[in-house]
Structures are given as C-alpha cells and as structure tokens.
Protein backbone atom coordinates (compact mmCIF):
# COMPACT_ATOMS: atom_id res chain seq x y z
CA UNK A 1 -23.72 -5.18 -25.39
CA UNK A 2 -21.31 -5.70 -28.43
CA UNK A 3 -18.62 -8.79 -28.93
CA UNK A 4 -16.48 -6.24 -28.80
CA UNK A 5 -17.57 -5.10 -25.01
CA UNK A 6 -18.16 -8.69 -24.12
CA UNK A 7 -14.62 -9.55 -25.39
CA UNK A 8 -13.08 -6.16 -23.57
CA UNK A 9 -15.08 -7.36 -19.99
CA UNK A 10 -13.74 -10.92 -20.31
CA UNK A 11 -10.50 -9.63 -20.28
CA UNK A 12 -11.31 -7.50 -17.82
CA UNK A 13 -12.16 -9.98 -15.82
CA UNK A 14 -9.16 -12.45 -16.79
CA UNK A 15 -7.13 -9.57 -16.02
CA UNK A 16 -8.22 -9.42 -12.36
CA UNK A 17 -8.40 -12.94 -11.50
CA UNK A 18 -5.05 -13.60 -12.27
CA UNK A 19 -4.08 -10.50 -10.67
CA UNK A 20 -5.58 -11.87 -7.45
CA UNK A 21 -4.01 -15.32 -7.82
CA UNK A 22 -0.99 -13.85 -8.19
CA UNK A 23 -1.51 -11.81 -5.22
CA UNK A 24 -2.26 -15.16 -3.14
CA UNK A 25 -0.06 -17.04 -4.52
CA UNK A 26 2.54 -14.17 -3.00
CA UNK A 27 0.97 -14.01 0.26
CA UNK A 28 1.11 -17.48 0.56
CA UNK A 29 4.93 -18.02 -0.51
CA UNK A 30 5.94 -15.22 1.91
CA UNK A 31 4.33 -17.33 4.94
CA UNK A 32 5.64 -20.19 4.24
CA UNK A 33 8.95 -18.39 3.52
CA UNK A 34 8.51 -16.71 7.30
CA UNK A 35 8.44 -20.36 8.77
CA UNK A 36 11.66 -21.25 6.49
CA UNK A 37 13.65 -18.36 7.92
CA UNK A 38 11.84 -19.17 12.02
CA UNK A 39 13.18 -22.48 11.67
CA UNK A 40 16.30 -21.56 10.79
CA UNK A 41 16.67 -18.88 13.36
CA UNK A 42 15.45 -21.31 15.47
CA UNK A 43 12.81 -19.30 16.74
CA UNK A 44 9.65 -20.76 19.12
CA UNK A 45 6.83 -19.48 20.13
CA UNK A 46 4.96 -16.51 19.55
CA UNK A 47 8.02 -15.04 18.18
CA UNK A 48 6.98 -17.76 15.10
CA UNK A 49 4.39 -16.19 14.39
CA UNK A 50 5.77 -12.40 14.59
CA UNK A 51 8.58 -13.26 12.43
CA UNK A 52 6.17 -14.96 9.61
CA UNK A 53 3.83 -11.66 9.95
CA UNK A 54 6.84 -9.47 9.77
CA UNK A 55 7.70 -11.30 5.97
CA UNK A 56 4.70 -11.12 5.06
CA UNK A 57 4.17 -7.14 5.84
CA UNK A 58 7.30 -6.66 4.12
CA UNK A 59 5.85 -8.29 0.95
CA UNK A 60 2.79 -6.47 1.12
CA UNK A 61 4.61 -3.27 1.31
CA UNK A 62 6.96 -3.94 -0.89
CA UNK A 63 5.92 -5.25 -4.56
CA UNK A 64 9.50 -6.50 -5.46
CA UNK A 65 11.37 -9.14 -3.47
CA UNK A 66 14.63 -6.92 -2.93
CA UNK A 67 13.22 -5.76 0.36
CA UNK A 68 11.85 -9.33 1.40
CA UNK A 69 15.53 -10.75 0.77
CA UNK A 70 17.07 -7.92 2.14
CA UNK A 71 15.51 -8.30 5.54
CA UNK A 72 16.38 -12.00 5.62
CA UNK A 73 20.08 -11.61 4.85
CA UNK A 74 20.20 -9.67 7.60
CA UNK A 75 18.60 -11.78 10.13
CA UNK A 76 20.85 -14.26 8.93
CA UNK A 77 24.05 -11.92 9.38
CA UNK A 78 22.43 -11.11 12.69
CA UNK A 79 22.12 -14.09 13.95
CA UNK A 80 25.86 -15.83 12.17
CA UNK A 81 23.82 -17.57 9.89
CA UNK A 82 26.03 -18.00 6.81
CA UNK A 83 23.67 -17.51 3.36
CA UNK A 84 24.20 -16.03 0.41
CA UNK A 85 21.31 -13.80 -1.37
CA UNK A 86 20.84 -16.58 -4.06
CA UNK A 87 20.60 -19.11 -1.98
CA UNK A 88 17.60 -17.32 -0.53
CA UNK A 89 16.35 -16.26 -4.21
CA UNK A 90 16.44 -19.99 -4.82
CA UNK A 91 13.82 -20.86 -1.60
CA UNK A 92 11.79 -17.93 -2.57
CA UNK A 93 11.24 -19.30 -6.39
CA UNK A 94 11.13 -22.80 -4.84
CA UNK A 95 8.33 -21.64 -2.03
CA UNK A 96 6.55 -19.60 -5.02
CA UNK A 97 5.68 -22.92 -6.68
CA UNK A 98 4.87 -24.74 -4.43
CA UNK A 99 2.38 -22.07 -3.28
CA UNK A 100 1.26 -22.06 -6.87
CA UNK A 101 0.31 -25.83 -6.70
CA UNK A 102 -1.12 -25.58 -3.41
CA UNK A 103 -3.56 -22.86 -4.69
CA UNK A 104 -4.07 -24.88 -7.98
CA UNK A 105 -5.02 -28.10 -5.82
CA UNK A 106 -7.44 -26.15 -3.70
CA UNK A 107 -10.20 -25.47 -6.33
C-alpha cells in the first residue's frame, strides 16, 4: 500500500466517523427535543414516549430540520401553544450541543 492509499483510507475513515457522530449526535438531539415538546404539551405516559419516537422518525426521514420544526409548530398551534419557529430553531441548536457534549463526555 502507498502513502498515497494510506492517506486516501484515513480519510476514508475520518470521513465516516464523523459522519456517524454526526448522525448520533442528531438522533440524540431529536430525543431529547421529543421530551422538550412532551413536556410542554404536557403529555404523560406512554404517549411520552410515542411523541419522542414520532420526532425522532421525522428526523430520520427527513435530513433537514424544516420537517422536524414543522411538525412541532403545529402541535403547538394544535394544542394553543403560542411559539414562534425561531424560538424552536433556538432549542433545536441549543439541544444539538448539548447532545454534542454528552457524546464527547461519553468516550
């Protein structure tokens, strides 16, 4: 193998691992974003966990985070929950660091 494959696989490799972080990092953010919206919907129950699974299908189906926001304006609207779209953009980027330092802590 040349430096020049080595170098090419490393950053290959680099590539997918942060890839897959980001992926988790997402996953994460979207869960803990699904108990945000619950406990402001004042949800209990197994409906809790429905909700969170619901946010987090919608992420995984949906690379941007139009649809995500989208779907929780409207459960706000549905429910007379008064919120604007960047007030939700603002927990989303808050929630995506935090998930971000709780994936950093873990290794």
């Amino acid at each position: 193998m040349t430096t020049f494959d080595k170098r090419e696989e490393a950053y290959e490799n680099k590539f997918s691992y942060e890839k897959e972080q980001e992926f988790k990092i997402r996953a994460r953010r979207n869960k803990l974003l699904g108990h945000w919206v619950a406990e402001k919907l004042a949800l209990r129950g197994e409906n809790i966990e429905e909700y969170i699974q619901a946010i987090v299908d919608t992420g995984v189906h949906n690379p941007d985070d139009e649809a995500i926001k989208d779907k929780i304006l409207n459960d706000f609207i549905s429910n007379n929950i008064k919120i604007s779209k960047n007030e939700i953009q603002k927990e989303i980027s808050r929630l995506h660091d935090f998930a971000s330092d709780q994936l950093k802590n873990i290794k």
